[in-house]
C-alpha atoms as a PDB file:
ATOM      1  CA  UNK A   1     -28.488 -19.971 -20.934  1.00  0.00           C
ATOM      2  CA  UNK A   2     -27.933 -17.973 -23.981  1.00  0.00           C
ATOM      3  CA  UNK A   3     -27.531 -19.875 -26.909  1.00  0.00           C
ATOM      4  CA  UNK A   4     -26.531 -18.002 -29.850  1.00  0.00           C
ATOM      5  CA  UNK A   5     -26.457 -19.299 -33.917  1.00  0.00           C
ATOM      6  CA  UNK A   6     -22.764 -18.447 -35.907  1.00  0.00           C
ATOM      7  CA  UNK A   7     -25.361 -16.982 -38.180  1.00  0.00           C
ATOM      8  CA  UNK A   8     -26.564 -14.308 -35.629  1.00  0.00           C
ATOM      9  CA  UNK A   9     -22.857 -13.842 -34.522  1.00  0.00           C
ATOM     10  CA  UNK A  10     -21.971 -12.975 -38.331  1.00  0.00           C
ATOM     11  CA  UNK A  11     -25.456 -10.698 -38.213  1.00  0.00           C
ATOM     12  CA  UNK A  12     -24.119  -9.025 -35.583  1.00  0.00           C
ATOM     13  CA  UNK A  13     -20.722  -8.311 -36.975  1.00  0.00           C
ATOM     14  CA  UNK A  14     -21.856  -7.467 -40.624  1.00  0.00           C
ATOM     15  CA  UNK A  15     -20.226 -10.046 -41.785  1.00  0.00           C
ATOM     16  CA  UNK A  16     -20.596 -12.758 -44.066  1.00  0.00           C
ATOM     17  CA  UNK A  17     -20.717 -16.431 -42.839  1.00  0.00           C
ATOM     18  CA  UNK A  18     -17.699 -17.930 -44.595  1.00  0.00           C
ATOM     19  CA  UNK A  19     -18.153 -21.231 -42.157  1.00  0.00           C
ATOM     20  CA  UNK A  20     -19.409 -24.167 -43.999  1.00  0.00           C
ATOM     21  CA  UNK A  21     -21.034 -25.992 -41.092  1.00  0.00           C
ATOM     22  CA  UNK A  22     -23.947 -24.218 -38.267  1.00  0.00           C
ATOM     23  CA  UNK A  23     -22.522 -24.420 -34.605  1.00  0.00           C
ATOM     24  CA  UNK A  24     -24.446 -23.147 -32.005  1.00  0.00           C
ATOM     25  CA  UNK A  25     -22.549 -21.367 -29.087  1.00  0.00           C
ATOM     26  CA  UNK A  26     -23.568 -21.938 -25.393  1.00  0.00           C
ATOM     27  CA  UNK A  27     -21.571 -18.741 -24.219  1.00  0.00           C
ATOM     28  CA  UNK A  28     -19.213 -15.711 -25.172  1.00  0.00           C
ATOM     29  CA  UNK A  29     -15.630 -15.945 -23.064  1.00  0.00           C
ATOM     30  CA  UNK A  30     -12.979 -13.490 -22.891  1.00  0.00           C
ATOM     31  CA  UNK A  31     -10.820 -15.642 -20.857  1.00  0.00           C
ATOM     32  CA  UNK A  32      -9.602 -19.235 -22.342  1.00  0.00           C
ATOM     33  CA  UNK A  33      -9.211 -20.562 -19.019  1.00  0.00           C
ATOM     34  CA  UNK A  34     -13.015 -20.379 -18.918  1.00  0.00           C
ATOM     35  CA  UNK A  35     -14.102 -21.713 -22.023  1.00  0.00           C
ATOM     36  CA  UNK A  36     -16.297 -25.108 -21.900  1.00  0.00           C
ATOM     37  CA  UNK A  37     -17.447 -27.357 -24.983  1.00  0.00           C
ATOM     38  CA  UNK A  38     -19.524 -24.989 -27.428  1.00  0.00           C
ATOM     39  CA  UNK A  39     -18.312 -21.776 -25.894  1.00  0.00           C
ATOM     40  CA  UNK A  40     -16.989 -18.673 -27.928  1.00  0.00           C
ATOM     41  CA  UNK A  41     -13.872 -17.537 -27.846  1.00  0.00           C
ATOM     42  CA  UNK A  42     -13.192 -13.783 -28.162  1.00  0.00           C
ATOM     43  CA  UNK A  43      -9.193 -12.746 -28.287  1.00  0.00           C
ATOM     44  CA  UNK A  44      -9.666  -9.326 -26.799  1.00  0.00           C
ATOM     45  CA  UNK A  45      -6.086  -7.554 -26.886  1.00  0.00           C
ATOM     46  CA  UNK A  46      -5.540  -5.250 -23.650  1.00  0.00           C
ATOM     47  CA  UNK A  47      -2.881  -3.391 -21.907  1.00  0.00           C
ATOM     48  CA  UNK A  48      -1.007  -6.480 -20.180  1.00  0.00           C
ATOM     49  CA  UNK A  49      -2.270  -9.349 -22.356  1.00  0.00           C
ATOM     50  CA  UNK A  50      -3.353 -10.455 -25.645  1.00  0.00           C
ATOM     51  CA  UNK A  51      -6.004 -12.897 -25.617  1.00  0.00           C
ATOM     52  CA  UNK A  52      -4.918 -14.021 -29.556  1.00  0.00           C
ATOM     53  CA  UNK A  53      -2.364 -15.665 -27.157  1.00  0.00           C
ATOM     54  CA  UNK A  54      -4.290 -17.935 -25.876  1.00  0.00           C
ATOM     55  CA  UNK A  55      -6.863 -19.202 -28.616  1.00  0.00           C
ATOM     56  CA  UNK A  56      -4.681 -22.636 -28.389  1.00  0.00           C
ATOM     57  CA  UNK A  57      -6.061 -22.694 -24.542  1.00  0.00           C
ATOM     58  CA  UNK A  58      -9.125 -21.980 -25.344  1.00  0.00           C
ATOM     59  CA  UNK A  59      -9.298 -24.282 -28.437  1.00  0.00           C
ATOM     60  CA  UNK A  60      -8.030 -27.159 -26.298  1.00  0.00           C
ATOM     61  CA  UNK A  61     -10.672 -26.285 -23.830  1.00  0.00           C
ATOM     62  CA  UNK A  62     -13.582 -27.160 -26.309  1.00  0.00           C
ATOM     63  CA  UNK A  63     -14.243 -23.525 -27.844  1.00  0.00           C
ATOM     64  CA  UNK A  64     -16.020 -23.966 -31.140  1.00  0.00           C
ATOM     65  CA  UNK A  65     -14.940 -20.707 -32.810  1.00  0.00           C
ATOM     66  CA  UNK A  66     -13.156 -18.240 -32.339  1.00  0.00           C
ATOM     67  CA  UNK A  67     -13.185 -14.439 -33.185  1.00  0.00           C
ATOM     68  CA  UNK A  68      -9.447 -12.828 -33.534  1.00  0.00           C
ATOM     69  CA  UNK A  69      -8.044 -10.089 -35.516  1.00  0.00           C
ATOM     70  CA  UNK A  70      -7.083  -9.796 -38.658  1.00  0.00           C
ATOM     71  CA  UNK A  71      -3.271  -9.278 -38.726  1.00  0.00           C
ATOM     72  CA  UNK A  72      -3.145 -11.768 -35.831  1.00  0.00           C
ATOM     73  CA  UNK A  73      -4.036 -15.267 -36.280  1.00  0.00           C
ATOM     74  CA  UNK A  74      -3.421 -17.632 -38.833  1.00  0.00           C
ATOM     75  CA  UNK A  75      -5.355 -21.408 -38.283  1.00  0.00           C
ATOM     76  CA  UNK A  76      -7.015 -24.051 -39.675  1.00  0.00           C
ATOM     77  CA  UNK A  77      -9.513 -23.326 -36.500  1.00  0.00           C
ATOM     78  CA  UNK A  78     -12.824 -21.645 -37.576  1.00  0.00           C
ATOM     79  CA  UNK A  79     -11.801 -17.839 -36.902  1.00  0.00           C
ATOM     80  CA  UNK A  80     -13.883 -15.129 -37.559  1.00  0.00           C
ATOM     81  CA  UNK A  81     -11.504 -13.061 -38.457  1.00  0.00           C
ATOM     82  CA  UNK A  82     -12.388  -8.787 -37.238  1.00  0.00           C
ATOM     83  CA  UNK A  83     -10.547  -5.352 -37.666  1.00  0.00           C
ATOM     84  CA  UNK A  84     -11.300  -5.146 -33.501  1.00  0.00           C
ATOM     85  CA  UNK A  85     -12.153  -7.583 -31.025  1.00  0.00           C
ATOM     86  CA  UNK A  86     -12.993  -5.340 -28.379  1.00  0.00           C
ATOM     87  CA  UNK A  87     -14.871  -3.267 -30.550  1.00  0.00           C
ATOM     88  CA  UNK A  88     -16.656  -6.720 -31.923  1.00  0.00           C
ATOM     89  CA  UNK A  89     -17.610  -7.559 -28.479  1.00  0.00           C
ATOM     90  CA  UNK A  90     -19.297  -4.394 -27.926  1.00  0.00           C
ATOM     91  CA  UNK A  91     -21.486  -4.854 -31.629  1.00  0.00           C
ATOM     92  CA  UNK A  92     -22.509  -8.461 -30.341  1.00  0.00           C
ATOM     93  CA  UNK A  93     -23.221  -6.862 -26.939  1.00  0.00           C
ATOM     94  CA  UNK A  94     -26.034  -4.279 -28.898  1.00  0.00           C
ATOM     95  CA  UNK A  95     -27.195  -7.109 -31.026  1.00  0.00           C
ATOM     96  CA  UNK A  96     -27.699  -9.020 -28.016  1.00  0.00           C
ATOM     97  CA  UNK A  97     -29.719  -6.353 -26.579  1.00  0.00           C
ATOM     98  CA  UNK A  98     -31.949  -5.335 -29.693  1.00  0.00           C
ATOM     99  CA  UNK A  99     -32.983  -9.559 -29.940  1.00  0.00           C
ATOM    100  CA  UNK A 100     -35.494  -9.382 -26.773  1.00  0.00           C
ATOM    101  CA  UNK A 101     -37.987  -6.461 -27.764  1.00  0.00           C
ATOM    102  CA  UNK A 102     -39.652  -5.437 -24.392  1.00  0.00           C
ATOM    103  CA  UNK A 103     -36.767  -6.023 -21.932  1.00  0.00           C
ATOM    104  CA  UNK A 104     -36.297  -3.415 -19.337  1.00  0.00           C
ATOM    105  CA  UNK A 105     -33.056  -1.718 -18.223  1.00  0.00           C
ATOM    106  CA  UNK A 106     -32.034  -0.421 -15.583  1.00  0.00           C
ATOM    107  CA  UNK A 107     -28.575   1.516 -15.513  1.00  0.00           C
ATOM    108  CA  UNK A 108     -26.681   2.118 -12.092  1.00  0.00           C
ATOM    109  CA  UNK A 109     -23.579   3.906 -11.659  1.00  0.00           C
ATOM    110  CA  UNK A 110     -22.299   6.295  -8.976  1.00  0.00           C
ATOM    111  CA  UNK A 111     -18.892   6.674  -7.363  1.00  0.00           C
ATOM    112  CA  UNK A 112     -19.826   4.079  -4.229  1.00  0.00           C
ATOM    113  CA  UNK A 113     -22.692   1.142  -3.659  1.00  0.00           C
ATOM    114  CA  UNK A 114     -23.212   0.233  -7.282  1.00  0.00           C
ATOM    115  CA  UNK A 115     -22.508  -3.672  -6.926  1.00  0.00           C
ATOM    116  CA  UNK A 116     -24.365  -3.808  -3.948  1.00  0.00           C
ATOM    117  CA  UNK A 117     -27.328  -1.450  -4.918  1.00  0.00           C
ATOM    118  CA  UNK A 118     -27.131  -3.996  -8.027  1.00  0.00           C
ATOM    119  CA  UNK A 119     -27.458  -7.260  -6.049  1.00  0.00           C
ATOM    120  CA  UNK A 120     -30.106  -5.864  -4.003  1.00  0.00           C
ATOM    121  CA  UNK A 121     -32.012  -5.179  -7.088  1.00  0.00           C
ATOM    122  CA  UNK A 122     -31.338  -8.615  -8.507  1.00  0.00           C
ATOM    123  CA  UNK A 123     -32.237 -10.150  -5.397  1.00  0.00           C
ATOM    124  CA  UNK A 124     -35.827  -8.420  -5.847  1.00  0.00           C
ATOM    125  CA  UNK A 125     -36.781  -8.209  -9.249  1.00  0.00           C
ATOM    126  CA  UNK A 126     -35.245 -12.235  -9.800  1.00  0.00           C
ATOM    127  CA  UNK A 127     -38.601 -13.970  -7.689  1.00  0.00           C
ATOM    128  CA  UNK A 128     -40.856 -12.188 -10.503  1.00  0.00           C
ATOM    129  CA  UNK A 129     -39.512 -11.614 -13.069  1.00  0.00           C
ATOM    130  CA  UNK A 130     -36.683 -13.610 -15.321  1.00  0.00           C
ATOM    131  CA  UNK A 131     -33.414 -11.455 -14.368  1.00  0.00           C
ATOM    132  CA  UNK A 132     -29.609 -10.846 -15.386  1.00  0.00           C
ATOM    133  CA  UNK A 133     -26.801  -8.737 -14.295  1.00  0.00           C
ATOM    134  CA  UNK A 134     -23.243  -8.613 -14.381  1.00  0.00           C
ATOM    135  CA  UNK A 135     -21.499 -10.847 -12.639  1.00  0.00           C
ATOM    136  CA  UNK A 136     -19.204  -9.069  -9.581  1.00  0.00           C
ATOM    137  CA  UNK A 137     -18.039  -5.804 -10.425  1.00  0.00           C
ATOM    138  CA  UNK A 138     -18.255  -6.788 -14.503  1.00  0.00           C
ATOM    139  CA  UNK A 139     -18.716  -2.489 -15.042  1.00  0.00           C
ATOM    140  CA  UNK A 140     -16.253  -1.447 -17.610  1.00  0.00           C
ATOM    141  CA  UNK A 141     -16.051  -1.391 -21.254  1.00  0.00           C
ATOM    142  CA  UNK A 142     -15.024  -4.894 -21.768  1.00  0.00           C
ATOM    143  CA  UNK A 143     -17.616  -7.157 -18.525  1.00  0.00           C
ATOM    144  CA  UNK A 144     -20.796  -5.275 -19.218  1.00  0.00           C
ATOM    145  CA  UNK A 145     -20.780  -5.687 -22.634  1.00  0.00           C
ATOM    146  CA  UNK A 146     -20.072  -9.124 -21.725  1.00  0.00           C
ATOM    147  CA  UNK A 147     -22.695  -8.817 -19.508  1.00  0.00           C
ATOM    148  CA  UNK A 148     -25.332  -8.337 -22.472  1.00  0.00           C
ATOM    149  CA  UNK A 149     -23.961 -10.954 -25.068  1.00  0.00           C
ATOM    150  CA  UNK A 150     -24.525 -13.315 -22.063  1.00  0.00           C
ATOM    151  CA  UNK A 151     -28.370 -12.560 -21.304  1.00  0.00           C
ATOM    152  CA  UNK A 152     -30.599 -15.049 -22.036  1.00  0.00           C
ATOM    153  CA  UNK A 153     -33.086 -14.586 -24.762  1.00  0.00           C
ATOM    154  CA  UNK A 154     -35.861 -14.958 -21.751  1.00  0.00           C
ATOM    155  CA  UNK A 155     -34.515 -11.957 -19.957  1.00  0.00           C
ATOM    156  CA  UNK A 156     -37.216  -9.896 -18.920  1.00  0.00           C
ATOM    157  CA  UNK A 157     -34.913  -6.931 -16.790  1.00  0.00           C
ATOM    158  CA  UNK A 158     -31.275  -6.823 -17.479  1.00  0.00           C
ATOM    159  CA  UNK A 159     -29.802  -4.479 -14.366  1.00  0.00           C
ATOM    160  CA  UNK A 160     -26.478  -2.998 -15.524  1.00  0.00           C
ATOM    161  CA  UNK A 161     -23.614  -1.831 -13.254  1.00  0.00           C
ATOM    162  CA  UNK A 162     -21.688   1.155 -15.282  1.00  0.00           C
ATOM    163  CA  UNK A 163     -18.102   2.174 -14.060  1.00  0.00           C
ATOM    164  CA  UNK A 164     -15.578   4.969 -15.148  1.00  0.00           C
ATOM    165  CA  UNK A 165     -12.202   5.334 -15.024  1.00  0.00           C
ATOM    166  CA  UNK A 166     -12.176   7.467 -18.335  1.00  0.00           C
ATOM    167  CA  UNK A 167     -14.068  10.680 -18.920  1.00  0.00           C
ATOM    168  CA  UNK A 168     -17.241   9.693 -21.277  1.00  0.00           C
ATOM    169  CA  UNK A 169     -16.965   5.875 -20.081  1.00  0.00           C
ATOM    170  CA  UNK A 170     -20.681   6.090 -18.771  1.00  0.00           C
ATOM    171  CA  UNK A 171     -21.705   7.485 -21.804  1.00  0.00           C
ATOM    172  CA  UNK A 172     -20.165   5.252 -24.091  1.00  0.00           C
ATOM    173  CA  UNK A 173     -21.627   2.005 -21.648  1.00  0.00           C
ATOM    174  CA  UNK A 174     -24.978   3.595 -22.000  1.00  0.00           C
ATOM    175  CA  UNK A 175     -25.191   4.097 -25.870  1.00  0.00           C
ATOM    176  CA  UNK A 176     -24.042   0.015 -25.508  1.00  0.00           C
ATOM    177  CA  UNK A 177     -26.999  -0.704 -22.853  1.00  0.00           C
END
């Protein structure tokens, strides 16, 4: 498990911890419907739905903070409030990779086989060596940085799927990995 400090979250999002208490966080969710006692809530806002409409959900469901935008959310909750929460994902996602010095990555992308090139991998490298991956097909800009802010801290390889359905996608997942 990946436990992270509200300190490290601020750290990551160069921003001041205005929170007047230290929680620790047991895991960063997009999705409310996931969210267990001590997770993170992120309200990422995307094409069909707005996650800032659901941070009752995922406050009911035992989040203990939650990061929303600006403009967005007003509560008594303790919101870090962000310009972007898709673009603070992604800045906890690096930070999350820069905190374990000698881990190795390996990138896999290709128009067919990636998931199951990936699991074949993971199935491997996981009886020597401590191992993460996304979870399914988590490959786009939103699951593999997801992907990362999830890794435990004893991660020794970290295999990343990369998909595309926009030109400079890969390139954009790899400057994140």
């Amino acid at each position: 498990m990946n436990n992270w400090d509200i300190n490290e979250i601020f750290l990551a999002l160069n921003l001041k911890n205005y929170f007047n208490k230290n929680l620790k966080i047991k895991k960063i969710v997009i999705d409310s419907k996931k969210i267990k006692k001590g997770d993170l809530f992120i309200a990422i806002k995307g094409e069909k739905f707005d996650g800032h409409k659901f941070i009752d959900e995922a406050v009911k469901n035992g989040a203990s903070a939650v990061i929303g935008e600006k403009n967005k959310v007003i509560s008594n909750f303790p919101i870090i409030y962000v310009d972007d929460t898709k673009e603070s994902l992604i800045n906890i996602a690096r930070f999350s990779r820069k905190r374990i010095k000698d881990l190795i990555v390996i990138g896999i992308t290709g128009s067919t086989g990636k998931t199951t090139l990936k699991e074949w991998l993971f199935s491997i490298l996981k009886a020597d060596y401590i191992t993460h991956c996304n979870y399914g097909n988590f490959n786009n800009e939103i699951g593999m940085p997801l992907t990362l802010c999830n890794m435990p801290l004893k991660s020794q390889i970290c295999i990343l799927e990369m998909g595309m359905n926009n030109k400079g996608e890969i390139r954009r997942l790899a400057k994140i990995a």
